[in-house]
N, C-alpha and C. Protein backbone atom coordinates (compact mmCIF):
# COMPACT_ATOMS: atom_id res chain seq x y z
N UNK A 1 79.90 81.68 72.52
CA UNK A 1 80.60 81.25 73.71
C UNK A 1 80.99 82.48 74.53
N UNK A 2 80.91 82.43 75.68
CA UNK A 2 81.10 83.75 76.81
C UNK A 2 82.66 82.99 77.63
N UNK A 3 83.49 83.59 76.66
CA UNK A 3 84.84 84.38 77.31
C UNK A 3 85.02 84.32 78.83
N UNK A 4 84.38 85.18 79.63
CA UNK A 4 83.98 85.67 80.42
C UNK A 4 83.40 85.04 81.44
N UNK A 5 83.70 84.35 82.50
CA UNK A 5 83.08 83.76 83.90
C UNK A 5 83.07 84.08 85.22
N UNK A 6 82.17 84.19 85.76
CA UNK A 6 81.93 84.25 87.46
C UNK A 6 82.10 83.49 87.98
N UNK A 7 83.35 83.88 88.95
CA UNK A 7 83.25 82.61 89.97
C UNK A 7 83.54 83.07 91.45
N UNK A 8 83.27 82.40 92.62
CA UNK A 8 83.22 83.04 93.59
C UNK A 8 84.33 82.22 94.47
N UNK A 9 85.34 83.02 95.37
CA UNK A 9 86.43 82.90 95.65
C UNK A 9 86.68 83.14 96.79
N UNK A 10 87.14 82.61 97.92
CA UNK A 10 87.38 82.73 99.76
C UNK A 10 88.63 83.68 99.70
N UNK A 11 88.24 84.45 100.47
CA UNK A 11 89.51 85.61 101.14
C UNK A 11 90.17 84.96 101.87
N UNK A 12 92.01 84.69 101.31
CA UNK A 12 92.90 83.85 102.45
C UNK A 12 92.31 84.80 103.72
N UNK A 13 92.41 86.29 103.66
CA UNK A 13 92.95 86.65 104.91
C UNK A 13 91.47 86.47 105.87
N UNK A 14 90.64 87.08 105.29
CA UNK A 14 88.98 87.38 106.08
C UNK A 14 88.33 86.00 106.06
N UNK A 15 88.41 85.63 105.18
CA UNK A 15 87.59 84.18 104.65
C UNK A 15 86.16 84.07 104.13
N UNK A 16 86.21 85.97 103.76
CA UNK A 16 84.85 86.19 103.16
C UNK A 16 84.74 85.37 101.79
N UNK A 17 83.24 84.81 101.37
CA UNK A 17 83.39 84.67 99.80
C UNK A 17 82.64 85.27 99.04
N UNK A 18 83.47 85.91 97.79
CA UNK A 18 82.99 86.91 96.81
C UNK A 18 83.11 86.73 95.60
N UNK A 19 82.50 87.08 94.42
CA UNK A 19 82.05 87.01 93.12
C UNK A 19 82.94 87.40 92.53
N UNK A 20 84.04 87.17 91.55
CA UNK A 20 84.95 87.80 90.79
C UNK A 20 84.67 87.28 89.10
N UNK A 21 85.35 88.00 88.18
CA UNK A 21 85.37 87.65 86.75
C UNK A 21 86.86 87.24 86.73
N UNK A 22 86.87 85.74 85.42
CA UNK A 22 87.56 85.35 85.08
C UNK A 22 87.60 85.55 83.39
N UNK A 23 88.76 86.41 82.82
CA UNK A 23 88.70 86.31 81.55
C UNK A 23 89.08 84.82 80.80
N UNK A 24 88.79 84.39 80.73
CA UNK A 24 89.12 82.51 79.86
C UNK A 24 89.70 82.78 78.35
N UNK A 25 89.76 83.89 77.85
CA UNK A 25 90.56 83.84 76.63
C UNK A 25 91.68 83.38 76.27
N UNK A 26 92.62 83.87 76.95
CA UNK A 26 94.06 84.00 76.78
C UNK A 26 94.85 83.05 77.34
N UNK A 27 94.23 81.58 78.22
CA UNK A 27 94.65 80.65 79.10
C UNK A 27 94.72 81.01 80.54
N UNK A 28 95.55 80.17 81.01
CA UNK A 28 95.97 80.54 82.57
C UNK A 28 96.57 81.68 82.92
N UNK A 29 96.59 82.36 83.72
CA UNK A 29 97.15 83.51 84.44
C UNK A 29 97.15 83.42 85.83
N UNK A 30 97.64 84.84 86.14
CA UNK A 30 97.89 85.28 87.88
C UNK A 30 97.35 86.58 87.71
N UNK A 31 96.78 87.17 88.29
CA UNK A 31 96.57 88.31 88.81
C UNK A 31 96.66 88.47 90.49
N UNK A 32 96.39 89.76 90.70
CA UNK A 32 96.17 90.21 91.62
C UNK A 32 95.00 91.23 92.21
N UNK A 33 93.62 90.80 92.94
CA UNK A 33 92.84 91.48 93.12
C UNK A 33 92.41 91.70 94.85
N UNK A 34 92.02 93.10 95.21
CA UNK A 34 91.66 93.39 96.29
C UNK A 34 90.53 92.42 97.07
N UNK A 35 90.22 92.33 97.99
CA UNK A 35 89.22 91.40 98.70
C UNK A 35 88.10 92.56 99.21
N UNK A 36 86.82 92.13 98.39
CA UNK A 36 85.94 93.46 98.34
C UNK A 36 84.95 93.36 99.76
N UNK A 37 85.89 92.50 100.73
CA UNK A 37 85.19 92.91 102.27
C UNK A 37 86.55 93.59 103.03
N UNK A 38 87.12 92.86 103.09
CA UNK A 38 88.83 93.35 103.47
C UNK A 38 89.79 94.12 103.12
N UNK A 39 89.91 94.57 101.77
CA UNK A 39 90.01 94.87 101.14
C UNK A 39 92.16 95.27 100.70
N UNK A 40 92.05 93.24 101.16
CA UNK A 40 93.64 93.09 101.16
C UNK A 40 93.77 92.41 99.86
N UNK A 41 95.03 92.56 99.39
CA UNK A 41 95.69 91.88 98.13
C UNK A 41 95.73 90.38 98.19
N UNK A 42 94.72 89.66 97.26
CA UNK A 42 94.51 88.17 96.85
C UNK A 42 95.13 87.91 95.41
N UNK A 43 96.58 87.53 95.59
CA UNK A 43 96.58 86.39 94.32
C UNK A 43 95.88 85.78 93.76
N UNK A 44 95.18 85.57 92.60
CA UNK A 44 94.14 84.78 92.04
C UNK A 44 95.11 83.91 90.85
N UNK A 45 95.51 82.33 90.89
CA UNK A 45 95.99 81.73 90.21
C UNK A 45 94.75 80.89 89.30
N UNK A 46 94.36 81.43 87.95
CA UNK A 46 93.74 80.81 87.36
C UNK A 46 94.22 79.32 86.17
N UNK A 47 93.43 78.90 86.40
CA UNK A 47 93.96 77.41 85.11
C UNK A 47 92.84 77.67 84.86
N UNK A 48 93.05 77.60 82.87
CA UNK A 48 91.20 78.18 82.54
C UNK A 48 91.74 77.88 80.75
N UNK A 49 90.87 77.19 80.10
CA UNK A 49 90.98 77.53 78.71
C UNK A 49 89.49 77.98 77.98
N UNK A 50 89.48 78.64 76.70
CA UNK A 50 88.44 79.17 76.32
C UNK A 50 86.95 78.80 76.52
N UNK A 51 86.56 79.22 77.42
CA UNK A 51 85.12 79.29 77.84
C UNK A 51 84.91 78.74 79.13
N UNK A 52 86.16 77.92 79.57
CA UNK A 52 86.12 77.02 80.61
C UNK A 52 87.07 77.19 81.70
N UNK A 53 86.55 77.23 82.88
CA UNK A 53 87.71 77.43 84.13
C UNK A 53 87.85 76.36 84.80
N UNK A 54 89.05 75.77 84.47
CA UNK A 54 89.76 74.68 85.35
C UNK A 54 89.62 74.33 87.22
N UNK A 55 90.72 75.53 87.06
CA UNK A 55 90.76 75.84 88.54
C UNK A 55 90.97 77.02 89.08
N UNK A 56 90.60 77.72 90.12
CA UNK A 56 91.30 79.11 90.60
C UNK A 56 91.48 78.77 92.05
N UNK A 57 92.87 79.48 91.97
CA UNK A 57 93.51 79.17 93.26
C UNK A 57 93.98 80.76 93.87
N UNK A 58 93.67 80.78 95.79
CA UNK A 58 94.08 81.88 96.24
C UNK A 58 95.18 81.83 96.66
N UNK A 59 95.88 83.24 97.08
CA UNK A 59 96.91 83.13 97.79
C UNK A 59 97.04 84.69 98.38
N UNK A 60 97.41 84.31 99.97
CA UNK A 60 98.00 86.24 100.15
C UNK A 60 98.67 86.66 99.35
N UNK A 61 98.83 88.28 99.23
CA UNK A 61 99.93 88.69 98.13
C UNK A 61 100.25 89.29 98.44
């Protein structure tokens, strides 16, 4: 089983969409990652259990 998923995600601010990794191990989380056209701070709210991603949700940060 791969941990580990791609998923691709809209920039609140630009509205570019780009490829990010989701670790699925450990459950749901928050992070925070740069927007790799814009290169502004995106909240990434994941719902995800092992192997599987629920939902990911953006937000400015």
């Amino acid at each position: 089983m791969n941990l580990e998923e791609d998923v691709e995600v809209v920039c609140p601010y630009c509205g570019a969409i780009f490829t990010t990794f989701v670790d699925t191990s450990a459950g749901g989380y928050a992070t925070i990652e740069d927007c790799q056209v814009c290169c502004r701070p995106i909240e990434l709210i994941v719902g995800c259990h092992a192997g599987v991603i629920d939902q990911v949700d953006t937000a400015r940060a």
